[in-house]
Protein backbone atom coordinates (compact mmCIF):
# COMPACT_ATOMS: atom_id res chain seq x y z
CA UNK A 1 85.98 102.33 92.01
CA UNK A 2 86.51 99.42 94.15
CA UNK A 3 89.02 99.34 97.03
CA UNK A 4 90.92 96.95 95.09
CA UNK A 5 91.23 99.06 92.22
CA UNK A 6 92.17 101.81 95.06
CA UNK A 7 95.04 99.36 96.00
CA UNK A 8 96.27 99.37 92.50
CA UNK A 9 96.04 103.20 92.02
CA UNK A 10 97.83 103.82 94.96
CA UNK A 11 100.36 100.50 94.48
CA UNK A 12 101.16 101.45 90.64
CA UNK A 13 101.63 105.75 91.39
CA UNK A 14 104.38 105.15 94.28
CA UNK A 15 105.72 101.91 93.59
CA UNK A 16 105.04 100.07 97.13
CA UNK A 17 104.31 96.37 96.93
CA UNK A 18 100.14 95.97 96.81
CA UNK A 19 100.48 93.50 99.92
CA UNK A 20 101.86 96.88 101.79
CA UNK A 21 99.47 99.55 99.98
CA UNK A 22 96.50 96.71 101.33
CA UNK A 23 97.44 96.30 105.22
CA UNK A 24 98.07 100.72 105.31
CA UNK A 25 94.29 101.21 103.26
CA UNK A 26 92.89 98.45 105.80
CA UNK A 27 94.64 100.05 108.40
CA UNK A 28 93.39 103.48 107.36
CA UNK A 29 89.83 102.11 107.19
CA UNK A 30 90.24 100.49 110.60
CA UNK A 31 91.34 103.49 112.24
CA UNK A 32 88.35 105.50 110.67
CA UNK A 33 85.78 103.16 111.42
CA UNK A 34 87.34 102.49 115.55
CA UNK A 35 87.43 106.60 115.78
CA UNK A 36 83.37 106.53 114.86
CA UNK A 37 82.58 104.13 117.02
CA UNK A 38 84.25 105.59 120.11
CA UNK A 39 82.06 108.96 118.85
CA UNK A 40 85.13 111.24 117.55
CA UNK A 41 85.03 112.70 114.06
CA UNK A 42 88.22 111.99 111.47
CA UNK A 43 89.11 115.41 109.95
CA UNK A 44 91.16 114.67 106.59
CA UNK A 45 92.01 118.32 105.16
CA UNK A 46 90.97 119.17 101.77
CA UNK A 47 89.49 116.11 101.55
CA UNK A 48 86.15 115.66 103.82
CA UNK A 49 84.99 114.46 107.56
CA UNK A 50 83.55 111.22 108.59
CA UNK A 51 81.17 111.89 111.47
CA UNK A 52 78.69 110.25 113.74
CA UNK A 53 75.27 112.02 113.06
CA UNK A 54 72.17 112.01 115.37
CA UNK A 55 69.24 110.79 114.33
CA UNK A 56 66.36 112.27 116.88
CA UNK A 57 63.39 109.94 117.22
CA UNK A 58 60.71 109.22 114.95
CA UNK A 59 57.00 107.58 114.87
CA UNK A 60 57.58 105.60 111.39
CA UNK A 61 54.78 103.18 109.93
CA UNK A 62 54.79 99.34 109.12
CA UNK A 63 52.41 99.10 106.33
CA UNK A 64 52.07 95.46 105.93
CA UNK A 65 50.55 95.91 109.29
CA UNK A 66 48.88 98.85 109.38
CA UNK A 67 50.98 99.86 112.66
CA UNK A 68 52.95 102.60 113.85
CA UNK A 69 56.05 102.29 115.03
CA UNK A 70 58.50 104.59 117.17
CA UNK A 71 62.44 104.61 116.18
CA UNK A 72 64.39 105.67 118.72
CA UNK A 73 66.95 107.91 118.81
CA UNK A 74 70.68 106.70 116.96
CA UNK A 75 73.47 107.51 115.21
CA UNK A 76 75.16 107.07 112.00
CA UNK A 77 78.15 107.37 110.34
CA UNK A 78 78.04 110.45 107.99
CA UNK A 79 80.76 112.01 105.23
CA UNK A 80 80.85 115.49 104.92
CA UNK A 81 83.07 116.17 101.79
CA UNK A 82 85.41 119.49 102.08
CA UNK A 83 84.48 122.26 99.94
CA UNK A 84 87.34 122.54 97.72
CA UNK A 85 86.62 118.58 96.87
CA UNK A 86 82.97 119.48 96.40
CA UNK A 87 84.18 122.54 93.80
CA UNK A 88 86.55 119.98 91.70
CA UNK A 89 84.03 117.49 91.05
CA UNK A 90 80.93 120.12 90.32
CA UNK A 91 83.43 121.87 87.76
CA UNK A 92 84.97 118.49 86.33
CA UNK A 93 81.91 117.12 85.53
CA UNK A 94 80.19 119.97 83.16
């Protein structure tokens, strides 16, 4: 599912113009994505968590040079799906 086919879900189930349903999904996205960067976790009950996971440093290798390479220490942006969503989709898809 693309986000424009989320636009459509969303636009065609309550009715709200798609131009509206667009700007509150970007929004929503926006809003997500400034909370990460600033290093705070976005809670969304019953649904999941995005959060910013460390990633400790690692010696890594470049094999087209035969080198090794440290990679330092970052973080990433994570989702950690709640555990009632987890349940639905394990019993939905048997």
């Amino acid at each position: 599912m693309t986000k424009a086919d989320i636009i459509n879900e969303i636009s065609k189930n309550t009715g709200i113009e798609k131009v509206a349903v667009q700007k509150t999904v970007e929004a929503l996205m926006d809003s997500v994505k400034n909370s990460l960067e600033d290093g705070n976790n976005v809670y969304l009950r019953g649904f999941g968590s995005f959060i910013v996971k460390k990633r400790a440093e690692k010696t890594a290798r470049n094999i087209s040079k035969n080198t090794t390479i440290i990679i330092p220490e970052h973080f990433i942006p994570a989702f950690k799906p709640a555990k009632s969503f987890v349940n639905k989709v394990k019993n939905s898809l048997k």
